[in-house]
Protein backbone atom coordinates (compact mmCIF):
# COMPACT_ATOMS: atom_id res chain seq x y z
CA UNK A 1 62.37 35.42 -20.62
CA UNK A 2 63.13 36.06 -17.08
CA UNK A 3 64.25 33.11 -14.58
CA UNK A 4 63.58 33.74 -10.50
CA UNK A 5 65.02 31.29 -8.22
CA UNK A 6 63.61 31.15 -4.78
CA UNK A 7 65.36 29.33 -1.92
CA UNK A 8 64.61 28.31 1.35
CA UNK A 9 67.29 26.16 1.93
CA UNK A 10 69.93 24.88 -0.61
CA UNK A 11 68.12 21.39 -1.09
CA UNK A 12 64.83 23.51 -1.02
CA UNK A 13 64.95 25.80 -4.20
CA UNK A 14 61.76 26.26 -6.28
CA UNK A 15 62.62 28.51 -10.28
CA UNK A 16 59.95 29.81 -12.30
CA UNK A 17 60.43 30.62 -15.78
CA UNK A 18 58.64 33.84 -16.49
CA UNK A 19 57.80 34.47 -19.88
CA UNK A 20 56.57 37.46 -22.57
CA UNK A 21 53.29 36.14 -21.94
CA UNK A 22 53.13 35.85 -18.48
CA UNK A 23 53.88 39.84 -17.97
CA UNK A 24 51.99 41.00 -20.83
CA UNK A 25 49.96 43.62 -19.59
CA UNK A 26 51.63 43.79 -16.73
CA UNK A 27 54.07 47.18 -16.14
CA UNK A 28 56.67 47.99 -13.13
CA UNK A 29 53.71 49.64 -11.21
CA UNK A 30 51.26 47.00 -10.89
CA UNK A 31 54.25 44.86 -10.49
CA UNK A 32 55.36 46.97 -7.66
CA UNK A 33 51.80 47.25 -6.02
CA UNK A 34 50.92 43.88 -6.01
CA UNK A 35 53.70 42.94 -3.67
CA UNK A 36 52.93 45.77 -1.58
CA UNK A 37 49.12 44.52 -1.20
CA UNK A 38 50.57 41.01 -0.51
CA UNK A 39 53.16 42.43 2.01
CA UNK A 40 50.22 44.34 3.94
CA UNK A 41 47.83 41.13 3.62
CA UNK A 42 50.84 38.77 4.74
CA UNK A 43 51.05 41.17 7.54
CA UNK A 44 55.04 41.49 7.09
CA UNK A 45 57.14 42.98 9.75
CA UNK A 46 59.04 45.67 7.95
CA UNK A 47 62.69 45.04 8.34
CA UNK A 48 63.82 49.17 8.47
CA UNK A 49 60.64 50.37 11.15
CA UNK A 50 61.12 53.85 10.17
CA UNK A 51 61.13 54.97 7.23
CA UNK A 52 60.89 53.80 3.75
CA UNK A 53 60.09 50.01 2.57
CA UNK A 54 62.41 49.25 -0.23
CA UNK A 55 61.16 46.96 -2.83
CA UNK A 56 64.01 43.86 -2.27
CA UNK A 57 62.93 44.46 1.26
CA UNK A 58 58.88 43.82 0.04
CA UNK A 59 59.83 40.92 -2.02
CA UNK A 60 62.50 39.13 0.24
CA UNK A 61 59.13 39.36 3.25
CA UNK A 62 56.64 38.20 1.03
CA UNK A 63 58.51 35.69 -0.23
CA UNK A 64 59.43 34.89 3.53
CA UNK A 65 56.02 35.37 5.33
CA UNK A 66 54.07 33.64 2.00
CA UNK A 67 55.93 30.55 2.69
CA UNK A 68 57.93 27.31 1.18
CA UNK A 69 54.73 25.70 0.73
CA UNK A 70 53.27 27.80 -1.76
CA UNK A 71 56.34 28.00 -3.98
CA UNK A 72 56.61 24.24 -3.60
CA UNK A 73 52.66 23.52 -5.44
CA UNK A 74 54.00 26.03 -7.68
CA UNK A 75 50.16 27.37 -8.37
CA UNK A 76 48.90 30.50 -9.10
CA UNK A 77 49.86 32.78 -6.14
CA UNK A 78 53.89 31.66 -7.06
CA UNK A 79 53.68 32.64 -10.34
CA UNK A 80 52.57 35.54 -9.95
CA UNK A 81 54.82 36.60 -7.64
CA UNK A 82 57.67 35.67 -10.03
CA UNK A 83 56.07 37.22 -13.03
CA UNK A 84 55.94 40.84 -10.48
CA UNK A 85 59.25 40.31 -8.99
CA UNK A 86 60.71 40.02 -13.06
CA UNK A 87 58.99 43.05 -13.87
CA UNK A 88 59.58 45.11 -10.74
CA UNK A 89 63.50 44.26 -11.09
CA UNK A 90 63.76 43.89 -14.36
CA UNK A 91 66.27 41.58 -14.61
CA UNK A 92 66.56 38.47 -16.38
CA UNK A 93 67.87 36.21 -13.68
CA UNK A 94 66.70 36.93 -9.88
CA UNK A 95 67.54 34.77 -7.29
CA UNK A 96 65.61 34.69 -3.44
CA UNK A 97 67.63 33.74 -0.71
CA UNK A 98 65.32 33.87 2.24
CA UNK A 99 67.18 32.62 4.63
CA UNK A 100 70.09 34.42 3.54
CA UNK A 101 67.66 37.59 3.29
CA UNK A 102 69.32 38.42 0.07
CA UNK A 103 68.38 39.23 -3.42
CA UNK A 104 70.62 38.85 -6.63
């Protein structure tokens, strides 16, 4: 089981609990790509303009430009992005600080 954490503020904190059956089927690549087609459809500003994107980078802007509001419903669209995020890092605790632009 994986846990992601994803604040906005430290009153404003939404955790999804991502589990073997929520990332069956679902490997490091299509992880990785599906936050890259959400970056490009969020139309993120790339924090390094030249160069490479770095995945933290991908997931700290989605989770940015995709906003409070849809981690807050906690539908669909949020847990998928935790169930990708778990697999991309693969780590079993991930925590979001948007604000803070950090993840860890």
């Amino acid at each position: 089981m994986y846990t992601v954490t994803v604040a906005f503020r430290a009153d404003r904190e939404f955790e999804f609990h991502v589990h073997a059956d929520d990332v069956a089927g679902l490997d490091q690549s299509s992880a990785r790509e599906w936050l890259h087609e959400e970056f490009d459809e969020l139309e993120c500003t790339p924090t390094n303009p030249v160069g490479k994107v770095l995945v933290l980078d991908v997931i700290l802007n989605v989770a940015k430009y995709g906003g409070e509001q849809r981690f807050a419903q906690g539908g669909e669209w949020a847990r998928r992005f935790a169930s990708c995020v778990a697999v991309a890092l693969d780590r079993p605790v991930v925590r979001i600080d948007v604000p803070g632009f950090v993840v860890g």
